[in-house]
PDB file of N, CA and C in Angstrom:
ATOM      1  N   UNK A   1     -44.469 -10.090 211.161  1.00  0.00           N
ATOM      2  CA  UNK A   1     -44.163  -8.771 210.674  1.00  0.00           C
ATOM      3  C   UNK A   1     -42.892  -8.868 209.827  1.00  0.00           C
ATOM      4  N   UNK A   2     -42.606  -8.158 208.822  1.00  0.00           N
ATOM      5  CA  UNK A   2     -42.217  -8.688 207.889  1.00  0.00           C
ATOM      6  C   UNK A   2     -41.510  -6.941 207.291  1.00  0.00           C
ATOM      7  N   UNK A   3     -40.437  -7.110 207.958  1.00  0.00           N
ATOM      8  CA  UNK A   3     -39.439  -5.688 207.432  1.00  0.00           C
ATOM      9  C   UNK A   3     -37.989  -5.465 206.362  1.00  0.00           C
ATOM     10  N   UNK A   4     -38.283  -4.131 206.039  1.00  0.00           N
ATOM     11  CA  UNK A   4     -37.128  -4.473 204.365  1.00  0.00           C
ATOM     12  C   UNK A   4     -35.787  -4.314 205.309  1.00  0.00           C
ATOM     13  N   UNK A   5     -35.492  -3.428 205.923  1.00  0.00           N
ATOM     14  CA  UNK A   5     -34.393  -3.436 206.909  1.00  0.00           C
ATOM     15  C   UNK A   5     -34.602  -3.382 208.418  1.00  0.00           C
ATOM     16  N   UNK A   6     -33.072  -3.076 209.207  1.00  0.00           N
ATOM     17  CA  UNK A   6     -33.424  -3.612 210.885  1.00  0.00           C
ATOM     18  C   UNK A   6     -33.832  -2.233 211.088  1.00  0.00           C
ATOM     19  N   UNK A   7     -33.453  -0.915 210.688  1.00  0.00           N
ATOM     20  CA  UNK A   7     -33.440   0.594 211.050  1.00  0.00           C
ATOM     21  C   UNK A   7     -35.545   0.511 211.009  1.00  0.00           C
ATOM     22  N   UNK A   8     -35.871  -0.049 210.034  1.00  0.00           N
ATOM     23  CA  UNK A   8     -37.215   0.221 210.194  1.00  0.00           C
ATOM     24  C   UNK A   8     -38.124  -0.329 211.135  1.00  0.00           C
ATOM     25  N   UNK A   9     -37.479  -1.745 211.160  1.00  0.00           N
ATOM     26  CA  UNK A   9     -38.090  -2.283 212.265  1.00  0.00           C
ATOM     27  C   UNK A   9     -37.787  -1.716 214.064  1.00  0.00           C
ATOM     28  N   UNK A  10     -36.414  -1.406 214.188  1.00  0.00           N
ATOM     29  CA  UNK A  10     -36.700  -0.138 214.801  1.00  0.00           C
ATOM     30  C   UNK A  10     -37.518   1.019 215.122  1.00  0.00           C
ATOM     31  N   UNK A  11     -37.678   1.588 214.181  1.00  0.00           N
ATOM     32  CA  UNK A  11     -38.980   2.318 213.906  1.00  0.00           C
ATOM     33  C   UNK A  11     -40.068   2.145 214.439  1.00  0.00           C
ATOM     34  N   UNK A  12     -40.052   1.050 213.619  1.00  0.00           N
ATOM     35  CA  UNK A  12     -41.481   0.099 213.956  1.00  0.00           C
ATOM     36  C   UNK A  12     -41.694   0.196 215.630  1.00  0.00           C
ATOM     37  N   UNK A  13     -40.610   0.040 216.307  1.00  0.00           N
ATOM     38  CA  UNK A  13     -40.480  -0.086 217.687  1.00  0.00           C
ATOM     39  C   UNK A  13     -41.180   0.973 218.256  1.00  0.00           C
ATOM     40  N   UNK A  14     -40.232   2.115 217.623  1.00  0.00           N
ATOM     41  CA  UNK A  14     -40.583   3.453 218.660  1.00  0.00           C
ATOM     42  C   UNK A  14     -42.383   4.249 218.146  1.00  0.00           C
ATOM     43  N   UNK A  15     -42.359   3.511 217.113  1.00  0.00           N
ATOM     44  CA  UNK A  15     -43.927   3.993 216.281  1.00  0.00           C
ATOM     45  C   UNK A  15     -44.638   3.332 217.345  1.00  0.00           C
ATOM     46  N   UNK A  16     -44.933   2.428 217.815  1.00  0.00           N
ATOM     47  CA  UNK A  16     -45.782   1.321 218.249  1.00  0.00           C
ATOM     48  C   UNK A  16     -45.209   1.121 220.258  1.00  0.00           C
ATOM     49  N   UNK A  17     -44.454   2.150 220.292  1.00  0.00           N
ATOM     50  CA  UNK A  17     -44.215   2.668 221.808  1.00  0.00           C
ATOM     51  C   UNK A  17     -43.743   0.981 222.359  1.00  0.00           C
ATOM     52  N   UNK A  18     -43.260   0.026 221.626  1.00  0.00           N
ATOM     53  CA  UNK A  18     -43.116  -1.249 222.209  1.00  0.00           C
ATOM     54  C   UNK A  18     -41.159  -1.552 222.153  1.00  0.00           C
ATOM     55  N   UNK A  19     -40.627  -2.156 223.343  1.00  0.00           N
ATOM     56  CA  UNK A  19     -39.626  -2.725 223.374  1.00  0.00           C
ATOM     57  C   UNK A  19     -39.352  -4.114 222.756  1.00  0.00           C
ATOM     58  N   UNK A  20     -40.810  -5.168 222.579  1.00  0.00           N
ATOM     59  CA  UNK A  20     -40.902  -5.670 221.695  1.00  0.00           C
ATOM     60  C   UNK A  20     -42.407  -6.301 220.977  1.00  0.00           C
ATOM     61  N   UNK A  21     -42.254  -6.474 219.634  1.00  0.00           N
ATOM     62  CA  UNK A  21     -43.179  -6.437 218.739  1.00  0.00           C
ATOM     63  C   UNK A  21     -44.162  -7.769 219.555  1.00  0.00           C
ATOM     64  N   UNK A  22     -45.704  -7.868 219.355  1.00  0.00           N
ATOM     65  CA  UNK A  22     -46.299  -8.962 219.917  1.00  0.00           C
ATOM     66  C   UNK A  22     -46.652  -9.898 218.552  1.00  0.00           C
ATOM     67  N   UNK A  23     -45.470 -10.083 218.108  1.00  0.00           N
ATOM     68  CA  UNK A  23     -45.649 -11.151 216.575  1.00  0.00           C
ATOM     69  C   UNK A  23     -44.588 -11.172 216.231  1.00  0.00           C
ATOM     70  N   UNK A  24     -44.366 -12.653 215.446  1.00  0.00           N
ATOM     71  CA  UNK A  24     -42.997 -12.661 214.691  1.00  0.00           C
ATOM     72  C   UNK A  24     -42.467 -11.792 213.733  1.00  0.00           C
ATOM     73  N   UNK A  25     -41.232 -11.547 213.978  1.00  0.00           N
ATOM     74  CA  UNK A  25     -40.207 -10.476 213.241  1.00  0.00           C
ATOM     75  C   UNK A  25     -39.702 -11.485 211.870  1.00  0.00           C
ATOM     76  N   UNK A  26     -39.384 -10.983 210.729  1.00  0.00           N
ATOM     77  CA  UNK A  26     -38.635 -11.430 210.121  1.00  0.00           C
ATOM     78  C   UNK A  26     -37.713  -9.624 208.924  1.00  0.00           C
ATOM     79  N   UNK A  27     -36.494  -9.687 209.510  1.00  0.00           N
ATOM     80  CA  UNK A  27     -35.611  -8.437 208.845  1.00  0.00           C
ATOM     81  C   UNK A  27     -35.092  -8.718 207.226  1.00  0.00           C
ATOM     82  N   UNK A  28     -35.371  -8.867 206.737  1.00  0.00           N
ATOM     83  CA  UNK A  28     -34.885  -9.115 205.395  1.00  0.00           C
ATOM     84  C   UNK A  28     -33.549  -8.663 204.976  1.00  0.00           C
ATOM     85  N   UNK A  29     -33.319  -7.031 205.777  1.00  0.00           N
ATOM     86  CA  UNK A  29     -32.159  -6.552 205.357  1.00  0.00           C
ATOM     87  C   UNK A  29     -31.595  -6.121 203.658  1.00  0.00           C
ATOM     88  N   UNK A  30     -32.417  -7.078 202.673  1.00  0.00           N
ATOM     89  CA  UNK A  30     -32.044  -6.532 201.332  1.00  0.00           C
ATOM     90  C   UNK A  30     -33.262  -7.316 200.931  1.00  0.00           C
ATOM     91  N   UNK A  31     -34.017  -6.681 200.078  1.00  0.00           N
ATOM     92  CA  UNK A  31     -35.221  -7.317 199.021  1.00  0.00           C
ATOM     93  C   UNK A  31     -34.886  -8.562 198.495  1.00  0.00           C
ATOM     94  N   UNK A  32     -33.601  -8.868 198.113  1.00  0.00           N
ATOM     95  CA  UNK A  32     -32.806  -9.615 197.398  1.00  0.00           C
ATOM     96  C   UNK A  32     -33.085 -11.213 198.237  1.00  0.00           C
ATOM     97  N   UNK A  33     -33.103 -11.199 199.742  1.00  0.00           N
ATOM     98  CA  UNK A  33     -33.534 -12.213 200.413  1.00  0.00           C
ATOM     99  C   UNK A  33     -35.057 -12.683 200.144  1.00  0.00           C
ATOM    100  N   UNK A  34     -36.180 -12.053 200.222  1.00  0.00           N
ATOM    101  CA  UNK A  34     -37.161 -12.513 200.078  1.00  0.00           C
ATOM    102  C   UNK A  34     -37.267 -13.824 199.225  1.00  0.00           C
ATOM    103  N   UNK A  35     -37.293 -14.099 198.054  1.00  0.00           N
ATOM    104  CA  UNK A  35     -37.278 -15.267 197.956  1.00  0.00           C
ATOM    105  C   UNK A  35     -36.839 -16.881 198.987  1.00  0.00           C
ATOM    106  N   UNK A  36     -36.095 -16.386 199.816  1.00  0.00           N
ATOM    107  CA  UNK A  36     -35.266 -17.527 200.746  1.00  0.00           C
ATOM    108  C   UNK A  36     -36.211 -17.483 201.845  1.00  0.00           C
ATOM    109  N   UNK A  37     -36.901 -16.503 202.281  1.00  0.00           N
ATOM    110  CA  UNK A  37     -37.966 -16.518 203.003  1.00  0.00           C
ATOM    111  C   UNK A  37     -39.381 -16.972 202.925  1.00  0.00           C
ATOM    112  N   UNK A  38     -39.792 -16.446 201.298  1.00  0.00           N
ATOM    113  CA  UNK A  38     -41.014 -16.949 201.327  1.00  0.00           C
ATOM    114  C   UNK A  38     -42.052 -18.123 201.881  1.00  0.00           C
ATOM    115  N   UNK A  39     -41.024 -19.724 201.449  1.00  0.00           N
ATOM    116  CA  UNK A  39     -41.641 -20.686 202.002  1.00  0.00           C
ATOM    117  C   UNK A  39     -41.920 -20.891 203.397  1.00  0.00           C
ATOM    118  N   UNK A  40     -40.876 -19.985 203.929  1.00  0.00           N
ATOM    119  CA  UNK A  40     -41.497 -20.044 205.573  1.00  0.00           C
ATOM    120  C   UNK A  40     -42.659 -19.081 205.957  1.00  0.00           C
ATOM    121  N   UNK A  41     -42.614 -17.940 204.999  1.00  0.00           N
ATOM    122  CA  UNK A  41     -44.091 -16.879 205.157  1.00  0.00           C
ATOM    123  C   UNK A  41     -45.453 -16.976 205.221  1.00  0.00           C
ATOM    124  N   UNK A  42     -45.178 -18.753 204.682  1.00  0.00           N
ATOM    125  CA  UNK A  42     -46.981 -19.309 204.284  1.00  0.00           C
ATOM    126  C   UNK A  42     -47.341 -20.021 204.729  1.00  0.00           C
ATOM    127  N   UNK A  43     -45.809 -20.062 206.634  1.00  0.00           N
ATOM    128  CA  UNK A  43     -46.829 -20.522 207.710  1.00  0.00           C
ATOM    129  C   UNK A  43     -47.725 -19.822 208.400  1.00  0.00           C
ATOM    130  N   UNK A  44     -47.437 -18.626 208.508  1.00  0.00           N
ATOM    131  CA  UNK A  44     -48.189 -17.625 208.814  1.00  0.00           C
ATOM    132  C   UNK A  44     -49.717 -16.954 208.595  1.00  0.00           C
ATOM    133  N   UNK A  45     -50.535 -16.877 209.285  1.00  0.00           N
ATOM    134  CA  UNK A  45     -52.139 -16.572 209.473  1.00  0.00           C
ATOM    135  C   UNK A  45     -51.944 -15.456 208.731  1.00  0.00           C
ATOM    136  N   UNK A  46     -51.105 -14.329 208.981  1.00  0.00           N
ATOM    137  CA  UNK A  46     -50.913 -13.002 208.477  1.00  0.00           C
ATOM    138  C   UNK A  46     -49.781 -12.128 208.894  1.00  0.00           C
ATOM    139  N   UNK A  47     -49.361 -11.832 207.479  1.00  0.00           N
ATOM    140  CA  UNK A  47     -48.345 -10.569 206.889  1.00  0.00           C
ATOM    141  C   UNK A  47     -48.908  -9.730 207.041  1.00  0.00           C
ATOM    142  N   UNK A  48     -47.656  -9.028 208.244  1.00  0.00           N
ATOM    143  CA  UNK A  48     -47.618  -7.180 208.180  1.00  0.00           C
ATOM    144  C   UNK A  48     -46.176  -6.991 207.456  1.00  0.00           C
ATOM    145  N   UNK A  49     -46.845  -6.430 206.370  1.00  0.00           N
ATOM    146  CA  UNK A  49     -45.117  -6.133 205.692  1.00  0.00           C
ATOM    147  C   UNK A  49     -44.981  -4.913 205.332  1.00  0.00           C
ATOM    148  N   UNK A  50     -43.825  -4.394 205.949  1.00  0.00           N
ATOM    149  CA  UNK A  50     -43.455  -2.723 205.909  1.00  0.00           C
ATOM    150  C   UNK A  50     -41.820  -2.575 205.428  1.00  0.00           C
ATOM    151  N   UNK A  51     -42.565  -2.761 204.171  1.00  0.00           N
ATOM    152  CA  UNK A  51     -41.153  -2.532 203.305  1.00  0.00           C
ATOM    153  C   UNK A  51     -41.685  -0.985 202.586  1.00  0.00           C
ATOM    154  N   UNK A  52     -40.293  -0.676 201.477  1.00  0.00           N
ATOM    155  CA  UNK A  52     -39.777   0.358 201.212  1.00  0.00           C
ATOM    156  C   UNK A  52     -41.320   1.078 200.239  1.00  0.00           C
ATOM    157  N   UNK A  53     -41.662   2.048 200.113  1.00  0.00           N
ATOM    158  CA  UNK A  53     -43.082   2.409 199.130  1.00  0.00           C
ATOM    159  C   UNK A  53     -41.946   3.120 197.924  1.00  0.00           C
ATOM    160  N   UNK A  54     -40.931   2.517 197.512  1.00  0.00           N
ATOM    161  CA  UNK A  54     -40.008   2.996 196.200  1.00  0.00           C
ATOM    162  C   UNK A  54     -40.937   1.621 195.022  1.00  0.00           C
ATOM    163  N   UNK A  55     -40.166   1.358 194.383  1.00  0.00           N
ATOM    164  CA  UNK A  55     -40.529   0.636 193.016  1.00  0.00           C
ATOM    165  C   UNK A  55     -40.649  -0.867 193.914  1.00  0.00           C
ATOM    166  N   UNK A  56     -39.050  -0.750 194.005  1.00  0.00           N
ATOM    167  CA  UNK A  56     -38.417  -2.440 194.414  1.00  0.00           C
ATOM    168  C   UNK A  56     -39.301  -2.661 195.552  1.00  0.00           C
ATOM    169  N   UNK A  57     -39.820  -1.678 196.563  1.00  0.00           N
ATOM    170  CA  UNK A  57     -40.897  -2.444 197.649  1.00  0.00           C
ATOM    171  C   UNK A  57     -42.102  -2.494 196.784  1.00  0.00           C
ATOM    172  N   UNK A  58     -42.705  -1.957 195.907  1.00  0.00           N
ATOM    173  CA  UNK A  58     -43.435  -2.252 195.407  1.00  0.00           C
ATOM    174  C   UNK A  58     -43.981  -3.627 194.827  1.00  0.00           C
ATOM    175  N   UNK A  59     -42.815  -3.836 193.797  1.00  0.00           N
ATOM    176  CA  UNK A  59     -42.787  -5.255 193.178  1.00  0.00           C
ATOM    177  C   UNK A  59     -42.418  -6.006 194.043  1.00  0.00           C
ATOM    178  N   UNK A  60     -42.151  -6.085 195.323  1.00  0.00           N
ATOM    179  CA  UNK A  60     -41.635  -6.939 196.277  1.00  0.00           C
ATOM    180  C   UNK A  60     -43.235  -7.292 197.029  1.00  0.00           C
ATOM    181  N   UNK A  61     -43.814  -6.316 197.244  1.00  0.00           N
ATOM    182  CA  UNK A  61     -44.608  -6.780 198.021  1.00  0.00           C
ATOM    183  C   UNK A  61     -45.998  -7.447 196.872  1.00  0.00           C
ATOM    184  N   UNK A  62     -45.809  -7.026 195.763  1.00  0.00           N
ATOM    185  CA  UNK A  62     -46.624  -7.725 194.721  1.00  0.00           C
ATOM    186  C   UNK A  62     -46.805  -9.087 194.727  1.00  0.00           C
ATOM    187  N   UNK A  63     -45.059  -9.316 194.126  1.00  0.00           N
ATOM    188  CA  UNK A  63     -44.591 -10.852 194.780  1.00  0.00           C
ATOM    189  C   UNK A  63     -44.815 -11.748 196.076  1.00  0.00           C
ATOM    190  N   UNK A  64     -44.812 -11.081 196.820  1.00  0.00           N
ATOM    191  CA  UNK A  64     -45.268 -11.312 198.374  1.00  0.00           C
ATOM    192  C   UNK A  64     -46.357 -11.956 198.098  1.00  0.00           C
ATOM    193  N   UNK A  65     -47.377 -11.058 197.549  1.00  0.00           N
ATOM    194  CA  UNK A  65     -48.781 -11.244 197.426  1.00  0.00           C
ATOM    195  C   UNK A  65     -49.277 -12.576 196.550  1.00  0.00           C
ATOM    196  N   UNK A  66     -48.400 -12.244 195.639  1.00  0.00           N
ATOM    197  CA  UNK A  66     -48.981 -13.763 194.714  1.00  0.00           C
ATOM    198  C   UNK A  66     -48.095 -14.743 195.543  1.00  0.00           C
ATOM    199  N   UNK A  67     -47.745 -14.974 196.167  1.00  0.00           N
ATOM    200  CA  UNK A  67     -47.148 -16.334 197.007  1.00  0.00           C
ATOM    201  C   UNK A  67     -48.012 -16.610 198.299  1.00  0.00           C
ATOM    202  N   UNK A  68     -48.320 -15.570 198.822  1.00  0.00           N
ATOM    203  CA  UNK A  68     -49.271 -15.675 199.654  1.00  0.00           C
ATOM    204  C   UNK A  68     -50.381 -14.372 200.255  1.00  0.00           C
ATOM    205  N   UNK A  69     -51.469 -14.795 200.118  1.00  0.00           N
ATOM    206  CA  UNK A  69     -52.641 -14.241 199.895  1.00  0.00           C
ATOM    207  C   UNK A  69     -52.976 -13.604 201.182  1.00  0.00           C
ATOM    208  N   UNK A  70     -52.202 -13.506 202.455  1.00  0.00           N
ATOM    209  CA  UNK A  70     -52.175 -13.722 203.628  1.00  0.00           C
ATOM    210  C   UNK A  70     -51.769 -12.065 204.173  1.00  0.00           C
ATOM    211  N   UNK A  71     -50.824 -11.494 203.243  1.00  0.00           N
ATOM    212  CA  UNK A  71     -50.423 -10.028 203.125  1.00  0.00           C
ATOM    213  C   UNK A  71     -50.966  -8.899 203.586  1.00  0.00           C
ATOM    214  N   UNK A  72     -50.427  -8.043 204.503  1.00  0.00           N
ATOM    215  CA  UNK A  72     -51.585  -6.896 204.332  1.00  0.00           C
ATOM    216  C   UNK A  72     -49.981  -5.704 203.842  1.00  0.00           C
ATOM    217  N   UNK A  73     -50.516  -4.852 202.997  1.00  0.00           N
ATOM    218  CA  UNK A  73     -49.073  -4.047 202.992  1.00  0.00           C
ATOM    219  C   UNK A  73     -49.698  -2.172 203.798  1.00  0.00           C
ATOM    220  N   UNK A  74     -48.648  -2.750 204.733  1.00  0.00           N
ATOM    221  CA  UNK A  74     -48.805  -1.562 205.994  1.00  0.00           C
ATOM    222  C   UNK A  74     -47.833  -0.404 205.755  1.00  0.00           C
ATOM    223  N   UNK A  75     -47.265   0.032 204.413  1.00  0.00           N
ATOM    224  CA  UNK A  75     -46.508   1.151 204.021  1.00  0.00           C
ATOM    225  C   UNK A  75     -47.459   2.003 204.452  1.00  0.00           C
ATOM    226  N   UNK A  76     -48.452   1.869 204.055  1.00  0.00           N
ATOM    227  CA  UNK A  76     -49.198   3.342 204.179  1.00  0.00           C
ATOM    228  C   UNK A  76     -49.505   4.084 205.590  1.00  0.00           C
ATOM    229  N   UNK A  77     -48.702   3.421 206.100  1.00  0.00           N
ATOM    230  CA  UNK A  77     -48.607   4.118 208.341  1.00  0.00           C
ATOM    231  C   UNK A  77     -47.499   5.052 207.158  1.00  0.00           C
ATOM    232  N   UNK A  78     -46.788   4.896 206.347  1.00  0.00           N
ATOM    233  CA  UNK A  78     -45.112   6.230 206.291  1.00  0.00           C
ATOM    234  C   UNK A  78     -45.603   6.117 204.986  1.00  0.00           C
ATOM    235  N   UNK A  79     -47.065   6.642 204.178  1.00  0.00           N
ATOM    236  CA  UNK A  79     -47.024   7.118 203.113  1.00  0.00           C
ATOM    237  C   UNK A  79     -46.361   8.413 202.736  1.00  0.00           C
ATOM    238  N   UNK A  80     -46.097   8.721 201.496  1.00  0.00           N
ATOM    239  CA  UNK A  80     -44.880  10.206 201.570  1.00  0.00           C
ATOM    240  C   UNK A  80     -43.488   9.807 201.671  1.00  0.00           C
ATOM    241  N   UNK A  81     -43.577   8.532 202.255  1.00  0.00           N
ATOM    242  CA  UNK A  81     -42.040   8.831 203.067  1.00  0.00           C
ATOM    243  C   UNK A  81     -41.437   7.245 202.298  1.00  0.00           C
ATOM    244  N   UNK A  82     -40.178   7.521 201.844  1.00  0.00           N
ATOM    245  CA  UNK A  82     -39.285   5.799 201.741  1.00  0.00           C
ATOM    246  C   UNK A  82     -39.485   4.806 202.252  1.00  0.00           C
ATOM    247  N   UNK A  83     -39.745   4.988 203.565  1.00  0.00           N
ATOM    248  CA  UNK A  83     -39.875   4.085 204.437  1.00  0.00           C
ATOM    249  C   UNK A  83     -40.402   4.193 205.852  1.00  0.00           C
ATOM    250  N   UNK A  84     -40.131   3.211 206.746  1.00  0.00           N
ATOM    251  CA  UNK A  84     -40.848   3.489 208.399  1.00  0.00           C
ATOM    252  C   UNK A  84     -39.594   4.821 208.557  1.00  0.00           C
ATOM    253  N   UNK A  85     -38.245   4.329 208.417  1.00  0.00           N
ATOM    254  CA  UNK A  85     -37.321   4.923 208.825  1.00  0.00           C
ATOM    255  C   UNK A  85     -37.235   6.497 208.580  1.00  0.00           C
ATOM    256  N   UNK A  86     -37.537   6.809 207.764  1.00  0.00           N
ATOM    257  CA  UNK A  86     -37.534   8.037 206.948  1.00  0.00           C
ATOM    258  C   UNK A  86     -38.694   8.505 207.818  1.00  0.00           C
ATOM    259  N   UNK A  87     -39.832   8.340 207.831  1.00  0.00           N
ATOM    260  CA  UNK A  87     -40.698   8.791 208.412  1.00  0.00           C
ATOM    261  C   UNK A  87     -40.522   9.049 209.537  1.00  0.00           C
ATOM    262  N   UNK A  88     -40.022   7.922 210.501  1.00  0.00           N
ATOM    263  CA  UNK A  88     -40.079   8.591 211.820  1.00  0.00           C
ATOM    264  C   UNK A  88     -38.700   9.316 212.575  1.00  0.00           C
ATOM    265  N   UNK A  89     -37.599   9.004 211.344  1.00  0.00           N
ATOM    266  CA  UNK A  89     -36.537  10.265 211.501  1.00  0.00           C
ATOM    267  C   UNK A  89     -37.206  12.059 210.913  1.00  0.00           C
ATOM    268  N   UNK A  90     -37.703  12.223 209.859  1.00  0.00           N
ATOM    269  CA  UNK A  90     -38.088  13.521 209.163  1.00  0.00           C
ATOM    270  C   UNK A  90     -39.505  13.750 208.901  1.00  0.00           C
ATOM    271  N   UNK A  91     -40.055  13.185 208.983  1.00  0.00           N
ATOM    272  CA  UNK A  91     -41.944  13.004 208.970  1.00  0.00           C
ATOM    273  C   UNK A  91     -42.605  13.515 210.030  1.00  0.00           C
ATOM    274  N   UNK A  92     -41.816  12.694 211.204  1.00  0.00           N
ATOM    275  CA  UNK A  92     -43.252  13.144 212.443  1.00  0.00           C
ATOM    276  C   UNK A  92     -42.805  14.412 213.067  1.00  0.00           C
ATOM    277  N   UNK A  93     -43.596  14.843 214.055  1.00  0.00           N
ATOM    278  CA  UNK A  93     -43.074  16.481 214.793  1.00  0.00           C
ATOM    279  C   UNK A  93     -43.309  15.584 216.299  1.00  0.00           C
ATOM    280  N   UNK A  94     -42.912  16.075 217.289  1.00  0.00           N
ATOM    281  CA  UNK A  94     -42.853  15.647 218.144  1.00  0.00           C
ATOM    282  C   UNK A  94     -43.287  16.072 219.429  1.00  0.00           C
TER     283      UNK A  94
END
């Protein structure tokens, strides 16, 4: 699993009712890292990547994609919304 910051993967937490995720984490923290990551991404069977649905997650997860084919892009759980974070601070009702 494959997140643009830690606040989302958080998220991710309380979305998915889990204390912890049943797959590897990797936090990126800034788009700007991905590259330093990639070669380790294409050990992986499969990408859940829940980055930002702005531009820069966009072309990020594009990139993602042409490096490895392996991708699924799971923005669309917080379509509408910036991000996981955004969503499950102002999105959901409770």
């Amino acid at each position: 699993m494959l997140f643009e910051g830690f606040f989302d993967f958080l998220s991710a937490l309380e979305y998915y009712k889990q204390s912890v995720l049943p797959a590897s984490v990797i936090v990126l923290n800034s788009l700007t890292n991905l590259p330093k990551v990639l070669p380790e991404l294409k050990r992986f069977g499969k990408i859940s990547a829940f980055l930002d649905t702005d531009e820069a997650g966009r072309k990020a997860f594009a990139k993602l994609k042409l490096s490895t084919t392996n991708a699924i892009d799971f923005s669309k759980t917080y379509n509408g919304f910036k991000d996981f974070n955004e969503y499950m601070t102002k999105g959901r009702t409770f």
